[in-house]
PDB file of N, CA and C in Angstrom:
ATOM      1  N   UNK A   1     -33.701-111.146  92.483  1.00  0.00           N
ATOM      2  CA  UNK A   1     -33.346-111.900  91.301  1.00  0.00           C
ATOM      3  C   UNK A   1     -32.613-110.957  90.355  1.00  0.00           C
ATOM      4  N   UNK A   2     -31.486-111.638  89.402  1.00  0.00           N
ATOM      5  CA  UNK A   2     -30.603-110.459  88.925  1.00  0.00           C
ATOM      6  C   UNK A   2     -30.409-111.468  88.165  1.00  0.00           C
ATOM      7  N   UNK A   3     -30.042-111.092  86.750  1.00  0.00           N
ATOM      8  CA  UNK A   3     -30.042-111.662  85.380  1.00  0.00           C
ATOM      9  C   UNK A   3     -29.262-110.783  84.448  1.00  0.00           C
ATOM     10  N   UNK A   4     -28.629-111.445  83.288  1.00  0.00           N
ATOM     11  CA  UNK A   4     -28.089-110.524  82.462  1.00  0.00           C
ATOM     12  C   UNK A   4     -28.448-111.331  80.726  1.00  0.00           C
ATOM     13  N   UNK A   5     -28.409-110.350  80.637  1.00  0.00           N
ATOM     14  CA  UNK A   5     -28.604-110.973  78.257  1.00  0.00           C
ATOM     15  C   UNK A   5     -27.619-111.992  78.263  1.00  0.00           C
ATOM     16  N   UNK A   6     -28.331-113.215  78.011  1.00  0.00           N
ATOM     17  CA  UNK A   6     -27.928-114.613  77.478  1.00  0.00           C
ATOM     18  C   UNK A   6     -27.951-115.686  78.361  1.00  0.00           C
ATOM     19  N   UNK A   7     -28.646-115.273  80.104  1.00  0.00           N
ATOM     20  CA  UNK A   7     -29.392-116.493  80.830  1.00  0.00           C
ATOM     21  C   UNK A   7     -30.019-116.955  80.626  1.00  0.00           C
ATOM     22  N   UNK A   8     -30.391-117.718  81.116  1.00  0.00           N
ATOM     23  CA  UNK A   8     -31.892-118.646  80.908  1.00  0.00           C
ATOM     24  C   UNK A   8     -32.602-118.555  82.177  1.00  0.00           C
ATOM     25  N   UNK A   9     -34.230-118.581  81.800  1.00  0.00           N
ATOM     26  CA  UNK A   9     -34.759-118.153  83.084  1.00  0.00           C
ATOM     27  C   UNK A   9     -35.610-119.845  82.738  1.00  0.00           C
ATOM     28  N   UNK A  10     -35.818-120.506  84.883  1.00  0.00           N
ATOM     29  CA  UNK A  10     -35.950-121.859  84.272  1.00  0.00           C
ATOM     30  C   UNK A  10     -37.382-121.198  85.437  1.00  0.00           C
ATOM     31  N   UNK A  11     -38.782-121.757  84.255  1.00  0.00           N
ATOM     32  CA  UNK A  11     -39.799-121.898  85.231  1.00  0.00           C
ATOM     33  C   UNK A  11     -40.409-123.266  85.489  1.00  0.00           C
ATOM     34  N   UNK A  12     -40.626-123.408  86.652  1.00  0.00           N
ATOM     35  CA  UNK A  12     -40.919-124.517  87.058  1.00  0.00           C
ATOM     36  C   UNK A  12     -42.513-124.739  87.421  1.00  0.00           C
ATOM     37  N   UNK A  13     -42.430-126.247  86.782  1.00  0.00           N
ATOM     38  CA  UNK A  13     -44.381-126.248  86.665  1.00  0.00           C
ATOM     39  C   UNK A  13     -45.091-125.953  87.840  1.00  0.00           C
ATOM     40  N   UNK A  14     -45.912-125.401  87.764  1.00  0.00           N
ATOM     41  CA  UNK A  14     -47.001-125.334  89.521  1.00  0.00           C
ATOM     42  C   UNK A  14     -47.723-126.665  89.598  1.00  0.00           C
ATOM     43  N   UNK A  15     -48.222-127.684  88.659  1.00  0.00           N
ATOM     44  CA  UNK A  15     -49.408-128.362  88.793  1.00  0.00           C
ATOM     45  C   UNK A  15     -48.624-129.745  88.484  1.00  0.00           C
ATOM     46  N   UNK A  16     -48.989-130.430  88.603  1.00  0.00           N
ATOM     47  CA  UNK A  16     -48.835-132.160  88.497  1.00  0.00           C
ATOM     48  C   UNK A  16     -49.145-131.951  86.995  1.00  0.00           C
ATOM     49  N   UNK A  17     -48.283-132.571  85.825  1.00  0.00           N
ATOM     50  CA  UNK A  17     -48.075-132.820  84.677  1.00  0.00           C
ATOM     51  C   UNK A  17     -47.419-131.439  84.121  1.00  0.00           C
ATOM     52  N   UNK A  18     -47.491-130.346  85.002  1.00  0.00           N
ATOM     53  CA  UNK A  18     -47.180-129.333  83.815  1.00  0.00           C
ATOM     54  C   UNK A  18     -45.747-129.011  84.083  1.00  0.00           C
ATOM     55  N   UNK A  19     -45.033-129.145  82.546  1.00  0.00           N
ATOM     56  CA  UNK A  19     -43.720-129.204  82.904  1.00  0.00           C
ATOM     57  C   UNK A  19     -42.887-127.832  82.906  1.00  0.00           C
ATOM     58  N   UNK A  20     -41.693-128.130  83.652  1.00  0.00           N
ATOM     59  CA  UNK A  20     -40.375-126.688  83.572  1.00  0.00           C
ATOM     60  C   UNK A  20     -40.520-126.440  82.366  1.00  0.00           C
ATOM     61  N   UNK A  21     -40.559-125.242  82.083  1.00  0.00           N
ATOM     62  CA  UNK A  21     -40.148-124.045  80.833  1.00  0.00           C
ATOM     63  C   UNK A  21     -38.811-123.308  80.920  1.00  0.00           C
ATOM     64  N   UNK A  22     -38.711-123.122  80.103  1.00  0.00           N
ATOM     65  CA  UNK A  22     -36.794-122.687  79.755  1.00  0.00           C
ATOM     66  C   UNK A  22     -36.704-121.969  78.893  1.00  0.00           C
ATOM     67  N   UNK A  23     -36.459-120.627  79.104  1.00  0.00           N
ATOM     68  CA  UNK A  23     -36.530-119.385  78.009  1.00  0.00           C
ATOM     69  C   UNK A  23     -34.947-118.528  78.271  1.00  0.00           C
ATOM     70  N   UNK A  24     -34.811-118.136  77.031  1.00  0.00           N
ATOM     71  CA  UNK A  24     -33.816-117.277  77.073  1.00  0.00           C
ATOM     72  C   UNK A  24     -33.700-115.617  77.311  1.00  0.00           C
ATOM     73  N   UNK A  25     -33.009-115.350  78.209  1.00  0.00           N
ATOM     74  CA  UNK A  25     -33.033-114.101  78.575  1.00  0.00           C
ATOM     75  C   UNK A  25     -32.391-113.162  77.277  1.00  0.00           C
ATOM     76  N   UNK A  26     -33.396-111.960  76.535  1.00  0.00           N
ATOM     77  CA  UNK A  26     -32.953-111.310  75.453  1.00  0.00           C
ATOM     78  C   UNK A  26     -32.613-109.953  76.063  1.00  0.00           C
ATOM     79  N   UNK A  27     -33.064-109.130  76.839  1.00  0.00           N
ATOM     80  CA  UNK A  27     -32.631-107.896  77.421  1.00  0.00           C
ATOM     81  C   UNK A  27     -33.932-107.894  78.689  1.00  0.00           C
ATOM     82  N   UNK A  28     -32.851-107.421  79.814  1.00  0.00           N
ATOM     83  CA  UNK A  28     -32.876-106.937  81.031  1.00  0.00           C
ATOM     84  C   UNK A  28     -33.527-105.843  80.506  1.00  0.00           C
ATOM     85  N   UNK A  29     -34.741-105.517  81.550  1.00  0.00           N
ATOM     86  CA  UNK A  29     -35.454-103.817  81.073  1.00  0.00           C
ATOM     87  C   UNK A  29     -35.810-103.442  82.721  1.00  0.00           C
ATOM     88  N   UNK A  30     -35.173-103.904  83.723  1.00  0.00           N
ATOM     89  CA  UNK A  30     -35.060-103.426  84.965  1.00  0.00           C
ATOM     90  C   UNK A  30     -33.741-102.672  85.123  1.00  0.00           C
ATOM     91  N   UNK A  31     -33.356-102.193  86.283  1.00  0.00           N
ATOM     92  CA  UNK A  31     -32.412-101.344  87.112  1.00  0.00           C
ATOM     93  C   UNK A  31     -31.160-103.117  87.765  1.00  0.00           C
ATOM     94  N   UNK A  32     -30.017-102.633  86.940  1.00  0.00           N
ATOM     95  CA  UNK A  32     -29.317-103.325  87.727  1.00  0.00           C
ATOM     96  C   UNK A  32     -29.328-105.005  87.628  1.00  0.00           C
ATOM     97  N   UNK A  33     -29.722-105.703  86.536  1.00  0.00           N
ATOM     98  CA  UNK A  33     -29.942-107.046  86.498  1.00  0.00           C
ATOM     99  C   UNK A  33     -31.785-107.589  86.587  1.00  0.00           C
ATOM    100  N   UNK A  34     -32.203-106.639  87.597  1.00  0.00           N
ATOM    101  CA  UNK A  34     -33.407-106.764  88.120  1.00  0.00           C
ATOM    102  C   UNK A  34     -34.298-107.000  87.072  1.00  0.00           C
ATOM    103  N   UNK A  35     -35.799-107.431  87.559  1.00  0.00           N
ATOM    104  CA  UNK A  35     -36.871-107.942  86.222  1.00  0.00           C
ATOM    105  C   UNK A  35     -37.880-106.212  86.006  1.00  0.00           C
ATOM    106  N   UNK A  36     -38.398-106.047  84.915  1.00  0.00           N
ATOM    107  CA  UNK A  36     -38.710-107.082  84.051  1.00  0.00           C
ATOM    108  C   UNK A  36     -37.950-107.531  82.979  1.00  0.00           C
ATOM    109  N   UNK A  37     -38.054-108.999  82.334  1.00  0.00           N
ATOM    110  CA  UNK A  37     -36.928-109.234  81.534  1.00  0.00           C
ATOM    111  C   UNK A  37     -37.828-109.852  80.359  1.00  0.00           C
ATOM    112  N   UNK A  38     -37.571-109.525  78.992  1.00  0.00           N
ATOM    113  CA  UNK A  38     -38.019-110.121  77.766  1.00  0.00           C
ATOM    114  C   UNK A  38     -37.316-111.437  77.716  1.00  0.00           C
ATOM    115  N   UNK A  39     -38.242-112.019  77.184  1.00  0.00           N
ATOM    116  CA  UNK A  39     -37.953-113.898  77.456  1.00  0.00           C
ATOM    117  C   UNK A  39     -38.025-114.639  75.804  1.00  0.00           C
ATOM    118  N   UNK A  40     -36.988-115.546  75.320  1.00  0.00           N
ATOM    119  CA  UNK A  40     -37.755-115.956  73.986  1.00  0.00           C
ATOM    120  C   UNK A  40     -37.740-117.546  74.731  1.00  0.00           C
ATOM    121  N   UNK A  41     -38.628-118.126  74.542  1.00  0.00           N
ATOM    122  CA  UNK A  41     -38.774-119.925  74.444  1.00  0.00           C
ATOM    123  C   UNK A  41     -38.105-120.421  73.331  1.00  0.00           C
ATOM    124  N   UNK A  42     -38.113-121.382  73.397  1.00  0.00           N
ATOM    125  CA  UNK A  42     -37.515-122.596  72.313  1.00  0.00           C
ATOM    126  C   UNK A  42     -38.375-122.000  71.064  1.00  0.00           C
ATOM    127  N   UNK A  43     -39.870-122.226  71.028  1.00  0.00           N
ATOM    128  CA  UNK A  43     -40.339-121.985  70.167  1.00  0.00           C
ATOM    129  C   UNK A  43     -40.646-120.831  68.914  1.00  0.00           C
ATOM    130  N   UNK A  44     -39.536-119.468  69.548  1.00  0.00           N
ATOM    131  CA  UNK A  44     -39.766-118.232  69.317  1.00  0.00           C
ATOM    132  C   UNK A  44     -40.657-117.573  69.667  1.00  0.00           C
ATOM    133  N   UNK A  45     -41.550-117.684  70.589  1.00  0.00           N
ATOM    134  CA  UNK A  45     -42.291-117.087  71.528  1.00  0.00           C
ATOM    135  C   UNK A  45     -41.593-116.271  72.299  1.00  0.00           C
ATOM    136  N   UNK A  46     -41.789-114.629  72.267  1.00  0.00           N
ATOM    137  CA  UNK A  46     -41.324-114.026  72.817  1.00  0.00           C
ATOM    138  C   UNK A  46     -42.514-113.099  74.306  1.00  0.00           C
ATOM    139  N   UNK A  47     -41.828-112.660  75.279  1.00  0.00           N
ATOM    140  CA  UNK A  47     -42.880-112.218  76.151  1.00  0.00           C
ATOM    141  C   UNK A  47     -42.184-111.293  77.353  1.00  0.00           C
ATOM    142  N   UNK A  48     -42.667-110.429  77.912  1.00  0.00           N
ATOM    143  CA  UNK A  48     -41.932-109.855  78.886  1.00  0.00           C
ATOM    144  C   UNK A  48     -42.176-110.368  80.211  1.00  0.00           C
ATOM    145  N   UNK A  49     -41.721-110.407  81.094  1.00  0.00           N
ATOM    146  CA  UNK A  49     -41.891-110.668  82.625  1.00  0.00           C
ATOM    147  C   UNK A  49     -41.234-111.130  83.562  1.00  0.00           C
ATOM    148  N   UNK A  50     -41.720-111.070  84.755  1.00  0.00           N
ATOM    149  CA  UNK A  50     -41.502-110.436  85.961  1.00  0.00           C
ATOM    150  C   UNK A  50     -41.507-111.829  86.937  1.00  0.00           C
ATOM    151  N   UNK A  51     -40.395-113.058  86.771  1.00  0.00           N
ATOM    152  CA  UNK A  51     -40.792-114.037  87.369  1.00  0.00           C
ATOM    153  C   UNK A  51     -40.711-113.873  88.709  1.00  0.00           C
ATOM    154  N   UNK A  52     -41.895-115.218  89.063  1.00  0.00           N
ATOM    155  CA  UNK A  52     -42.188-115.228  90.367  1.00  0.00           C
ATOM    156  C   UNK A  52     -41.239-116.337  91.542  1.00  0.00           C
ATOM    157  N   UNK A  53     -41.953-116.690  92.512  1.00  0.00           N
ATOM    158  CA  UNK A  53     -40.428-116.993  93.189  1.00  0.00           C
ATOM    159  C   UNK A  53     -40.212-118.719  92.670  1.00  0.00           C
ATOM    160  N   UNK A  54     -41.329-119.351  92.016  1.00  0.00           N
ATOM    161  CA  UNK A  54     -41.247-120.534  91.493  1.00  0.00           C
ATOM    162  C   UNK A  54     -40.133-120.133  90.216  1.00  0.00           C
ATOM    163  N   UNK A  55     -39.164-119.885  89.983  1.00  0.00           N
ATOM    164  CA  UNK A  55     -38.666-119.436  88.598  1.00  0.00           C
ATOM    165  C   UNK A  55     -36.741-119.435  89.577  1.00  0.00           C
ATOM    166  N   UNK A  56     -35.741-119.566  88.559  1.00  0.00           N
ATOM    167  CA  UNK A  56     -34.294-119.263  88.869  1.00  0.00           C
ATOM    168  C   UNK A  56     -33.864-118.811  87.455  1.00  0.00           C
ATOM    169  N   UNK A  57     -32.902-118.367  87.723  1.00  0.00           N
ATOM    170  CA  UNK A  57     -31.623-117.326  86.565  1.00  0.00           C
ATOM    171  C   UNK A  57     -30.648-118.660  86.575  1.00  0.00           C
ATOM    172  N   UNK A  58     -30.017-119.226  85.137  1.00  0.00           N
ATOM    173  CA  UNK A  58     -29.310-119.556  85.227  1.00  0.00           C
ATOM    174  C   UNK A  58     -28.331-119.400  84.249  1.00  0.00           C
ATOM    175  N   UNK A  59     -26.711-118.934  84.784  1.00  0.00           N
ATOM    176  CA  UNK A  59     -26.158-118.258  84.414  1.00  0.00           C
ATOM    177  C   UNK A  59     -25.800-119.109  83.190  1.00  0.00           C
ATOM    178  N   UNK A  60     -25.695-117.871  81.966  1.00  0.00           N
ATOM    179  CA  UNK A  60     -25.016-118.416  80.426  1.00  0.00           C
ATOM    180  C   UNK A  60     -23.693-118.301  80.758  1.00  0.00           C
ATOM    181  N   UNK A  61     -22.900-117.671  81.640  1.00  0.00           N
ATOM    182  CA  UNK A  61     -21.924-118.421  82.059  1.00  0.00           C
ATOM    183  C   UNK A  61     -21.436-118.878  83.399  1.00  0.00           C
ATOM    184  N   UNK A  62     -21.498-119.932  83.862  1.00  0.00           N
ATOM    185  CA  UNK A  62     -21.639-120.606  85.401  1.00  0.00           C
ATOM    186  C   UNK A  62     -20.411-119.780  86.279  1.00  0.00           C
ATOM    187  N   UNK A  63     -19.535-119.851  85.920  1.00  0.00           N
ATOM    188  CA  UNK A  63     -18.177-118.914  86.565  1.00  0.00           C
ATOM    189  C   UNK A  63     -18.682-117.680  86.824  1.00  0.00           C
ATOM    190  N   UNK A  64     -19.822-116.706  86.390  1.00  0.00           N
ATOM    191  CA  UNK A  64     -20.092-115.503  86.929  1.00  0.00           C
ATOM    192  C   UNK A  64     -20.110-115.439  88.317  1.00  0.00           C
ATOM    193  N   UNK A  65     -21.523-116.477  88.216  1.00  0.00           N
ATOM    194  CA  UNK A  65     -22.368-115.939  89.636  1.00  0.00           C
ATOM    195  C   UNK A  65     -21.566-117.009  90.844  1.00  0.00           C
TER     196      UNK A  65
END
């Protein structure tokens, strides 16, 4: 997984009712795109981590990737 400042990382619910989350990628703190990556939510909730394979990068600009 490879990401850069100003994706969005989309997590997707594990359980029946619990819904996708959608946070913005603020800085890459891995090697090369790689995680771990500081995340803010909608709500200003900020957090670091290391998504798992339920999770995608999606590019802030689609023409990159």
């Amino acid at each position: 997984m490879q990401a850069t400042k100003g994706d969005r990382l989309l997590m997707h619910g594990r359980t029946v009712g619990q819904h996708d989350r959608v946070a913005k990628i603020v800085e890459v703190m891995g090697d090369h795109g790689e995680p771990p990556y500081r995340v803010r939510f909608e709500d200003g909730h900020e957090a670091i981590m290391s998504p798992g394979p339920d999770s995608e990068i999606k590019p802030a600009h689609p023409t990159r990737h």
